[in-house]
Protein backbone atom coordinates (compact mmCIF):
# COMPACT_ATOMS: atom_id res chain seq x y z
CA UNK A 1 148.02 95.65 147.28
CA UNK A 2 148.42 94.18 143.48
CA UNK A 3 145.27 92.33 144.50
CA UNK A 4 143.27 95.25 145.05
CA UNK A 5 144.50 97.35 142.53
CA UNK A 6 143.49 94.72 139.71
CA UNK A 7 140.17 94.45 141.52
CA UNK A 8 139.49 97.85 141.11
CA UNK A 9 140.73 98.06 137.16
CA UNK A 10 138.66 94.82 137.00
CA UNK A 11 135.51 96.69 137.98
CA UNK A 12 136.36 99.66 135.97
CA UNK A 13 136.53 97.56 132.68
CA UNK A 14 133.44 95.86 133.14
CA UNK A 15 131.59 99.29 134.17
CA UNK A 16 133.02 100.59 130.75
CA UNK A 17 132.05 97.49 129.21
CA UNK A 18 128.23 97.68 130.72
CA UNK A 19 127.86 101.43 130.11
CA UNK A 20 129.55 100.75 126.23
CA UNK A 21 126.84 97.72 125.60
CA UNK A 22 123.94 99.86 126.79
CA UNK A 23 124.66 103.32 125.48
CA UNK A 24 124.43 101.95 121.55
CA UNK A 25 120.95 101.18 121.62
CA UNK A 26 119.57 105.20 122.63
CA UNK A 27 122.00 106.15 120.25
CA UNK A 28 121.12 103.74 117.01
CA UNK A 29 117.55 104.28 117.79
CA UNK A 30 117.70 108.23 117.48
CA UNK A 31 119.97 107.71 114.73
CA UNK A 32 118.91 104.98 112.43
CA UNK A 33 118.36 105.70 109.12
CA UNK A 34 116.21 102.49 108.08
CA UNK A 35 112.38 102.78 109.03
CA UNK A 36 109.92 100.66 109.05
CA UNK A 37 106.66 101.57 108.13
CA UNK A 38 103.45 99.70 108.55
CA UNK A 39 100.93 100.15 105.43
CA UNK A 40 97.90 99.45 104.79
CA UNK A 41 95.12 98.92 101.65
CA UNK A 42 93.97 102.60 102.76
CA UNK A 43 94.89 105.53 100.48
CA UNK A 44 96.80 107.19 103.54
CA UNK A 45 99.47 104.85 102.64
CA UNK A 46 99.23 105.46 98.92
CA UNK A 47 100.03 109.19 100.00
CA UNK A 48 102.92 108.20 102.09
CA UNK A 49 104.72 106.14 99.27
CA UNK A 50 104.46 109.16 96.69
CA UNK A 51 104.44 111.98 98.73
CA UNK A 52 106.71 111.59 102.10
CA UNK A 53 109.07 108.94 101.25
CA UNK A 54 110.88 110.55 98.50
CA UNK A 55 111.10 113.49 100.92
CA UNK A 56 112.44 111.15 103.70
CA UNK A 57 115.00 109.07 100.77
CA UNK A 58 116.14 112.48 99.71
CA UNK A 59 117.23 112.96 103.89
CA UNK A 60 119.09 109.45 103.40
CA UNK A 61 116.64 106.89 104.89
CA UNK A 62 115.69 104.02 103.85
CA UNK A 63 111.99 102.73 104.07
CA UNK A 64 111.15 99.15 104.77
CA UNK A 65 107.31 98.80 104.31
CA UNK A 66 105.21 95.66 106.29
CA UNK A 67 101.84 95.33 104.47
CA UNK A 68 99.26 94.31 107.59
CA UNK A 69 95.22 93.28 106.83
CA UNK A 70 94.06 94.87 110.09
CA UNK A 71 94.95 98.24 112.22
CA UNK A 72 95.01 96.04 115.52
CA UNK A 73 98.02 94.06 114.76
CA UNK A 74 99.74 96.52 113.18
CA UNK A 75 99.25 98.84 116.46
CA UNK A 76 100.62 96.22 118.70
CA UNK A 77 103.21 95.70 115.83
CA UNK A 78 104.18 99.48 116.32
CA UNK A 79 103.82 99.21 120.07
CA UNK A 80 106.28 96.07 119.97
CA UNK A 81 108.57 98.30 117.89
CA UNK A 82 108.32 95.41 115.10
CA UNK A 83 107.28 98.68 113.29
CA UNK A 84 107.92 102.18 113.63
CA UNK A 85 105.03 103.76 112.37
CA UNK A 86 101.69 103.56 110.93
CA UNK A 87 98.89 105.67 109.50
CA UNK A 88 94.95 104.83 109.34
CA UNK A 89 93.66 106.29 112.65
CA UNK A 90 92.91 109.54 114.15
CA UNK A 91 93.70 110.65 117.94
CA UNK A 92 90.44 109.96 119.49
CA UNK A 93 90.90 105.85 117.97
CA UNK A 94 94.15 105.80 119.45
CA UNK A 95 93.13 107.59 122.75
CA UNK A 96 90.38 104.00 123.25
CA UNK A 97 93.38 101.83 121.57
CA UNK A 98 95.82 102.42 124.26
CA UNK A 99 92.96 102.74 126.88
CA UNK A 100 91.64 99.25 126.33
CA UNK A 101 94.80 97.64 124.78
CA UNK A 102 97.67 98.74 127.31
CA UNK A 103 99.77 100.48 124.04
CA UNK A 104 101.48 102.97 124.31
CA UNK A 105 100.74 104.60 120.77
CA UNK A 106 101.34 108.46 119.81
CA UNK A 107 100.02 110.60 117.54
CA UNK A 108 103.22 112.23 115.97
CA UNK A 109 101.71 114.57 113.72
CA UNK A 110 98.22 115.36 111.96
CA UNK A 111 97.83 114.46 108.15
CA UNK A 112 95.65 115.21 105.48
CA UNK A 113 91.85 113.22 105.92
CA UNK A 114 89.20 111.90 103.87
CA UNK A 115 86.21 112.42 105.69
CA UNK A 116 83.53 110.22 106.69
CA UNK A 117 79.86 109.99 105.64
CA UNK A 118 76.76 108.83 105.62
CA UNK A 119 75.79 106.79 101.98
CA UNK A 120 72.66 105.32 100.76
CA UNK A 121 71.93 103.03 97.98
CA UNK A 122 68.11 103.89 98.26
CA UNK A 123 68.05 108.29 99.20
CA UNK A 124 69.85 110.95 98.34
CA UNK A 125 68.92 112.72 101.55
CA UNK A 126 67.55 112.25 105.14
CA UNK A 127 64.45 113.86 104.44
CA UNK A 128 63.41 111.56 102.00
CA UNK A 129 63.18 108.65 103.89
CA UNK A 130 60.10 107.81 106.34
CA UNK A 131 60.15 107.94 109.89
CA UNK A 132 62.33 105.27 111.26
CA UNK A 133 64.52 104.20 109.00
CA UNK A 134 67.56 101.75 109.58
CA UNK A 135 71.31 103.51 110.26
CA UNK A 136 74.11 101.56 110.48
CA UNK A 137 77.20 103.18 112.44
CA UNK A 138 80.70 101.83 113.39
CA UNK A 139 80.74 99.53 116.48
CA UNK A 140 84.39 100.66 118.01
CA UNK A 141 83.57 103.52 119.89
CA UNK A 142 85.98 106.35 118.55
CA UNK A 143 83.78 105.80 115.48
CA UNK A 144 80.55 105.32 116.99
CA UNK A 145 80.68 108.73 118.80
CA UNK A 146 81.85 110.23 115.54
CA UNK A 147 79.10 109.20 113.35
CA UNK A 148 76.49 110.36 116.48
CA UNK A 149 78.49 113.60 116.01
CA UNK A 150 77.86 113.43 112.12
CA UNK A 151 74.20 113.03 112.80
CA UNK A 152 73.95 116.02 115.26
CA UNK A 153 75.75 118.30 113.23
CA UNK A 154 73.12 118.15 110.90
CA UNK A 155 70.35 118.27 113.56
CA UNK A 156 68.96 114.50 112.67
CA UNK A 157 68.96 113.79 116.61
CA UNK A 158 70.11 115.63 119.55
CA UNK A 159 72.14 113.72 122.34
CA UNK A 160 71.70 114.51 126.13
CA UNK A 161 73.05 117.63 128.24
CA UNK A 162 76.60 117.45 129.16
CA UNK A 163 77.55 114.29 126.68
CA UNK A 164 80.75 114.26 125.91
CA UNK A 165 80.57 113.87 121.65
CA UNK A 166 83.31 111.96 121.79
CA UNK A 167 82.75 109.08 123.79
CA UNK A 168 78.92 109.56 122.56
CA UNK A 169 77.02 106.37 122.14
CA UNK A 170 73.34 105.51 121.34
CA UNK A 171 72.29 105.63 124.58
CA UNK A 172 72.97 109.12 125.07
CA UNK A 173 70.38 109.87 122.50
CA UNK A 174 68.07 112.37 124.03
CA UNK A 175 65.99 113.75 120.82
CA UNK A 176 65.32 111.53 117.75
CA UNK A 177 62.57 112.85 116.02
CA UNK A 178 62.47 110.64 112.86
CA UNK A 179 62.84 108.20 115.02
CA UNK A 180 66.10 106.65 113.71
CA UNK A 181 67.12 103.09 114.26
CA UNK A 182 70.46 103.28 114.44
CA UNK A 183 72.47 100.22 115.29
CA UNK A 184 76.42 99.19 115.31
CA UNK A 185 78.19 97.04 113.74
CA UNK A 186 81.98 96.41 112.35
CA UNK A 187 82.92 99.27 110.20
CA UNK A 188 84.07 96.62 107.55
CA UNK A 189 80.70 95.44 106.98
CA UNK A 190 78.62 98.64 106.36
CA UNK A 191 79.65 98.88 102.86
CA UNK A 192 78.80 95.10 102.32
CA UNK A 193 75.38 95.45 103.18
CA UNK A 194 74.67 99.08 102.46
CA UNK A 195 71.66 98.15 100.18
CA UNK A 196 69.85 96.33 102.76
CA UNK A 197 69.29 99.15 104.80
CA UNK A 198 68.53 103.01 104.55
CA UNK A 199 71.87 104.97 105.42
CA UNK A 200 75.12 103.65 106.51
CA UNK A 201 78.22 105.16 107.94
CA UNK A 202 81.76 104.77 106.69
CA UNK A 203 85.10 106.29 107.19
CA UNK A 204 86.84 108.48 104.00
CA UNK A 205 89.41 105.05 104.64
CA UNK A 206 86.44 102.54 104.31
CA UNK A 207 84.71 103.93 101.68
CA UNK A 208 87.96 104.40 99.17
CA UNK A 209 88.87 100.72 100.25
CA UNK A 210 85.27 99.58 99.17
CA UNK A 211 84.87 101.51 95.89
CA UNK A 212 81.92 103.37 97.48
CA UNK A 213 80.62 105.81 95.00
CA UNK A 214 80.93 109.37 96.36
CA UNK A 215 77.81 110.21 94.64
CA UNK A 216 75.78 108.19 97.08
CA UNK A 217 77.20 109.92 100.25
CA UNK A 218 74.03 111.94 101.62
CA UNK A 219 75.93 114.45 104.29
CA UNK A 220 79.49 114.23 104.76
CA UNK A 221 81.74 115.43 108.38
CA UNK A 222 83.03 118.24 109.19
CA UNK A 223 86.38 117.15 110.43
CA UNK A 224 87.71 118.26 113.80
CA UNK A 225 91.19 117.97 115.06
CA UNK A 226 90.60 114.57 117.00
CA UNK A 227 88.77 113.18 113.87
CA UNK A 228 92.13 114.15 111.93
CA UNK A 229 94.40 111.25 110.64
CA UNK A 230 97.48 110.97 112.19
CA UNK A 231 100.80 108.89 112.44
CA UNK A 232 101.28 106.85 114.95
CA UNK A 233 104.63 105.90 116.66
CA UNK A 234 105.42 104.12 119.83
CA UNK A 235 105.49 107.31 122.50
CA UNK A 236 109.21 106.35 123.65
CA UNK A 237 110.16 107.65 120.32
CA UNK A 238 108.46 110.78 119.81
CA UNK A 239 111.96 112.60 120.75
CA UNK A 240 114.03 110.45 117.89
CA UNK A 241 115.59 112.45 115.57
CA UNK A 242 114.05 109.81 112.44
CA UNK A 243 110.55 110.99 113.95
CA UNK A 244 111.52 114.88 113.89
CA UNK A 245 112.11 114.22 110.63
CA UNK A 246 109.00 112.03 109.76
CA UNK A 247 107.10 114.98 111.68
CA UNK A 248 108.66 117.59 109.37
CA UNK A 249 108.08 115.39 106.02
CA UNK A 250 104.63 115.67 106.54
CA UNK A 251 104.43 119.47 107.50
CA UNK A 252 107.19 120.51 104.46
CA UNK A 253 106.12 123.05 101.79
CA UNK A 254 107.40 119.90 98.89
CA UNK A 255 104.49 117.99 100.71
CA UNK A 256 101.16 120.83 100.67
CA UNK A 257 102.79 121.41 97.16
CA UNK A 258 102.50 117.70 96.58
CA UNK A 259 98.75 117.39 98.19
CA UNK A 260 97.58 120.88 96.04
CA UNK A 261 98.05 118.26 93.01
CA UNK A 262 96.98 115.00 94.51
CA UNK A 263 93.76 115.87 95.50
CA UNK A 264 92.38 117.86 92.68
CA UNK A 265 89.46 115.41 92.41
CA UNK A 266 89.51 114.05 95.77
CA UNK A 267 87.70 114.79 99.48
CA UNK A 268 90.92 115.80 101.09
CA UNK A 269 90.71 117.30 104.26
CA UNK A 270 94.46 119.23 105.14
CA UNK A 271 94.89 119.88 109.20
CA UNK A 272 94.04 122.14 111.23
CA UNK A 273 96.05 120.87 114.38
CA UNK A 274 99.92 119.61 114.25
């Protein structure tokens, strides 16, 4: 009888131990108060150092920031939980991300956006150039089907019935009539050899990175909610109470106040969607 009855207690510590070992880590993860955010060169994380994390230090966290060259690895750095969240990418980026990566990335909440354009070093418009001139547009294909969408906007070409704009590509093309030759390559690399050809296409994150001079953009977007910067977290944390709170940073009257300032002289974009 003894036997049994320290068999059973036996099993009842070591359920209490098991359920105590395993309960911690839900609970430090919607708890924690130390973040870790992964920046960038882009200005989105110039905005996030003066205008969120005083906001989130006042709420008693603590922000560790990981610098990281490109958006891939710091994606799979967020989708490792090496980081918590990031900035530099709209929905329809992350939608292909996760798609063709496996991630599991989410976009927590919409923040203000430079937009893209299309610059020249040689026009100030389309209609000065001659038929066929060279366009250079993004390569990845959240970006590609954006700068298509750019280009139809402002009735340069016309794409084929029933195309989805935003997984667009060059082969849906139905009406060109100056004849465009518009070809992709890495988004880095348009500013770098903007002068060798007529118009190229950059993000409002490329161009600031590259010094492009505003003056030189020839039509700009108009920026719809999947085009609309966002910050990404790893989609097992979207009900965390430190994302509610990075959520609510973002959307906070001290914030638009903040923006109404920053972006006096500036493109800024605020969002439509949340």
């Amino acid at each position: 009888m003894k036997k049994i009855i320290y068999f059973i207690l036996s099993c009842l510590i070591i359920s209490g131990l098991i359920a105590c070992s395993e309960q911690p880590k839900e609970t430090v993860e919607s708890t924690k108060k130390e973040l870790v955010f992964g920046a960038s060169a882009m200005p989105y994380s110039n905005i996030f150092e003066q205008g969120i994390k005083p906001i989130l230090e006042k709420k008693g966290y603590r922000i560790k920031t990981l610098m990281f060259s490109t958006l891939e690895v710091n994606n799979q750095s967020v989708d490792n939980g090496q980081v918590d969240f990031n900035l530099d990418q709209h929905t329809a980026y992350i939608n292909v991300f996760n798609r063709e990566k496996g991630t599991h990335l989410y976009p927590l909440v919409h923040i203000p956006t430079l937009p893209a354009a299309y610059y020249s070093d040689k026009y100030t418009s389309f209609e000065q150039s001659p038929n066929g001139a060279t366009v250079l547009i993004p390569n990845d294909p959240a970006n590609t089907s954006r700068a298509l969408r750019v280009l139809t906007d402002h009735q340069l070409i016309k794409l084929k019935a029933n195309t989805n704009p935003i997984l667009a590509t060059p082969e849906d093309i139905a009406v060109n009539p100056k004849q465009l030759k518009i070809k992709t390559v890495d988004s880095v690399l348009i500013p770098r050899i903007l002068s060798e050809v007529d118009y190229g296409f950059a993000s409002g994150g490329i161009a600031f990175q590259s010094k492009m001079d505003p003056n030189k953009a020839v039509i700009r977007e108009k920026v719809i909610p999947e085009m609309e910067m966002v910050v990404a977290i790893n989609e097992k944390n979207r009900d965390t109470q430190w994302a509610k709170d990075l959520k609510a940073a973002y959307q906070s009257p001290e914030f638009k106040q903040f923006m109404q300032h920053y972006h006096q002289h500036q493109m800024w974009v605020m969002p439509q969607a949340e």
